[in-house]
C-alpha atoms as a PDB file:
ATOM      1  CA  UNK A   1      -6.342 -36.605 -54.448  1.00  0.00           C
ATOM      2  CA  UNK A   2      -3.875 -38.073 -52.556  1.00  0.00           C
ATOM      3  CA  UNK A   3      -1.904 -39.772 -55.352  1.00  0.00           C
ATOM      4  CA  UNK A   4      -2.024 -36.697 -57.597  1.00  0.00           C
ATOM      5  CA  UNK A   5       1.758 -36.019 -58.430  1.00  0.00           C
ATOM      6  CA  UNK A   6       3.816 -32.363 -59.099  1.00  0.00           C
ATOM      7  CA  UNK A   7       4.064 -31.142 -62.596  1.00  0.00           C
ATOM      8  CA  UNK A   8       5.289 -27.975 -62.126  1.00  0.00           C
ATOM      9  CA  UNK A   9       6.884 -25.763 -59.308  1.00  0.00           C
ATOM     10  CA  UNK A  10       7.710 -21.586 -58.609  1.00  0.00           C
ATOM     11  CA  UNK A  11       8.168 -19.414 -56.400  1.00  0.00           C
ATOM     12  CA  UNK A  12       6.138 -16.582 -58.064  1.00  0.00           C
ATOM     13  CA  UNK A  13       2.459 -17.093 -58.562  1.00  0.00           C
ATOM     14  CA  UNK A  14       1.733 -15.576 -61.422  1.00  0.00           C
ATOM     15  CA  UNK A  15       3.738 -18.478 -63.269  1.00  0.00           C
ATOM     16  CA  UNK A  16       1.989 -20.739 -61.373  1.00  0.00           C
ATOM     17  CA  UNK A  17      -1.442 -19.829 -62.569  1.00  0.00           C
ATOM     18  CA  UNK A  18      -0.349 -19.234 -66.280  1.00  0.00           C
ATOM     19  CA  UNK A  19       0.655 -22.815 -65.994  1.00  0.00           C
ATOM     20  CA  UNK A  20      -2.453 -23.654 -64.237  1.00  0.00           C
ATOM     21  CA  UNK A  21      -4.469 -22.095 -67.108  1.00  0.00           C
ATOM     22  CA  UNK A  22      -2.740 -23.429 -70.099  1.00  0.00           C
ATOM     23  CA  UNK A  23      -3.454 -27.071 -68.432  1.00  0.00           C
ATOM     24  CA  UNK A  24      -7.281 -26.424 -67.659  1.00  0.00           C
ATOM     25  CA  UNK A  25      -7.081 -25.388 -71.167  1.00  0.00           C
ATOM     26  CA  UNK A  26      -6.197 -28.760 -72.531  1.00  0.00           C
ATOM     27  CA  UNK A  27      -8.758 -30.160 -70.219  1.00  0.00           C
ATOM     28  CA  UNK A  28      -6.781 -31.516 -67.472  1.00  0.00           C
ATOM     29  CA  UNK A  29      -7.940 -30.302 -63.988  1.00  0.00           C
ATOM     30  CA  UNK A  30      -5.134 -29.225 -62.219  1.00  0.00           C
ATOM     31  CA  UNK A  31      -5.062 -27.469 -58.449  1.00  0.00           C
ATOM     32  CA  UNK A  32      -2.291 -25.240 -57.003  1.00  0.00           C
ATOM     33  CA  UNK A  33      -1.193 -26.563 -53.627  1.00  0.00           C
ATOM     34  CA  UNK A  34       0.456 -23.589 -51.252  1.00  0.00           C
ATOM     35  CA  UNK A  35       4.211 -24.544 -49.820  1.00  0.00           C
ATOM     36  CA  UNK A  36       5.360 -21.041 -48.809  1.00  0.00           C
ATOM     37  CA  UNK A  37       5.583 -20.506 -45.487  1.00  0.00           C
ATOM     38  CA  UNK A  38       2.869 -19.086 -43.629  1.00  0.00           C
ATOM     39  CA  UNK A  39       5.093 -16.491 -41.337  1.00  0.00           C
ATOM     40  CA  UNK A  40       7.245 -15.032 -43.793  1.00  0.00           C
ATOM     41  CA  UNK A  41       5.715 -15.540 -47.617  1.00  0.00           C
ATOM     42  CA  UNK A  42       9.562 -15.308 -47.704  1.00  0.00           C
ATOM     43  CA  UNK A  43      10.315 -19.233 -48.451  1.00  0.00           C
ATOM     44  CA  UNK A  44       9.206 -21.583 -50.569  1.00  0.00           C
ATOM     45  CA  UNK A  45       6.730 -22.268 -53.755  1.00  0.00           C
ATOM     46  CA  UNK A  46       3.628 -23.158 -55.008  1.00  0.00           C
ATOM     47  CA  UNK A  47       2.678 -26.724 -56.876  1.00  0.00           C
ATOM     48  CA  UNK A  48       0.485 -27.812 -59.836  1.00  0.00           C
ATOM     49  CA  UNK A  49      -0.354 -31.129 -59.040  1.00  0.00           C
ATOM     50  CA  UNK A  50      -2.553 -33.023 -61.467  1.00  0.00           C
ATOM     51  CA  UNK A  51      -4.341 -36.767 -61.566  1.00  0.00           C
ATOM     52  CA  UNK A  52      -1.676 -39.665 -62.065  1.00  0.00           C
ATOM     53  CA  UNK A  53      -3.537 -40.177 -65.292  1.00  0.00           C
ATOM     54  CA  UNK A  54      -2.445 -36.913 -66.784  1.00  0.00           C
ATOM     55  CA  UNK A  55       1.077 -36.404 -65.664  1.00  0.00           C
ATOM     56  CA  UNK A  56       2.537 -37.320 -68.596  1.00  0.00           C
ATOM     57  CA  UNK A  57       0.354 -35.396 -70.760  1.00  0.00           C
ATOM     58  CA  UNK A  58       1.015 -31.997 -68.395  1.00  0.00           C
ATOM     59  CA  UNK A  59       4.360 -32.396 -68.413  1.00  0.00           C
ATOM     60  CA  UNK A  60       4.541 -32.272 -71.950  1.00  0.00           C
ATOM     61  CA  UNK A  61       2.441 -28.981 -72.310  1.00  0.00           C
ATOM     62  CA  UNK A  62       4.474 -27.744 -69.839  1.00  0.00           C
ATOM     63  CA  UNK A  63       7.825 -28.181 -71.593  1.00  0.00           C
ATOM     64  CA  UNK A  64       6.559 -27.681 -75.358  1.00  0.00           C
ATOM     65  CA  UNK A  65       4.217 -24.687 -74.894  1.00  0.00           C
ATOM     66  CA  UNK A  66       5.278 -23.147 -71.861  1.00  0.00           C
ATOM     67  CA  UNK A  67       9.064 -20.473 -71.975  1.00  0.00           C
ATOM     68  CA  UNK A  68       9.398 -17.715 -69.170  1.00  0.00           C
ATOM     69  CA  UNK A  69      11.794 -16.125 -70.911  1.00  0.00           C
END
């Protein structure tokens, strides 16, 4: 797992695991790596990172079937 790469960053989880869904969805095993800080919960985000084999194919789902708004 070390060469796994970011698809997808927020600050709010809830995002973060819709996106995390929608990918395991399409059959791509992503995992949700934790960057806020520890003291706080005040600062930072959370990561999807997913195999180097299905970057391209997560960011893709991520910008044509994923909108926040």
């Amino acid at each position: 797992m070390n060469n796994w790469q970011k698809v997808f960053y927020h600050e709010q989880l809830h995002k973060v695991e819709l996106v995390k869904l929608i990918l395991e969805n399409h059959e791509l095993k992503p995992v949700i790596i934790n960057r806020r800080d520890s003291s706080y919960n005040n600062f930072g985000y959370y990561e999807i990172h997913v195999s180097p084999d299905h970057v391209l194919q997560a960011i893709k789902i991520i910008k044509d079937d994923i909108d926040f708004k």
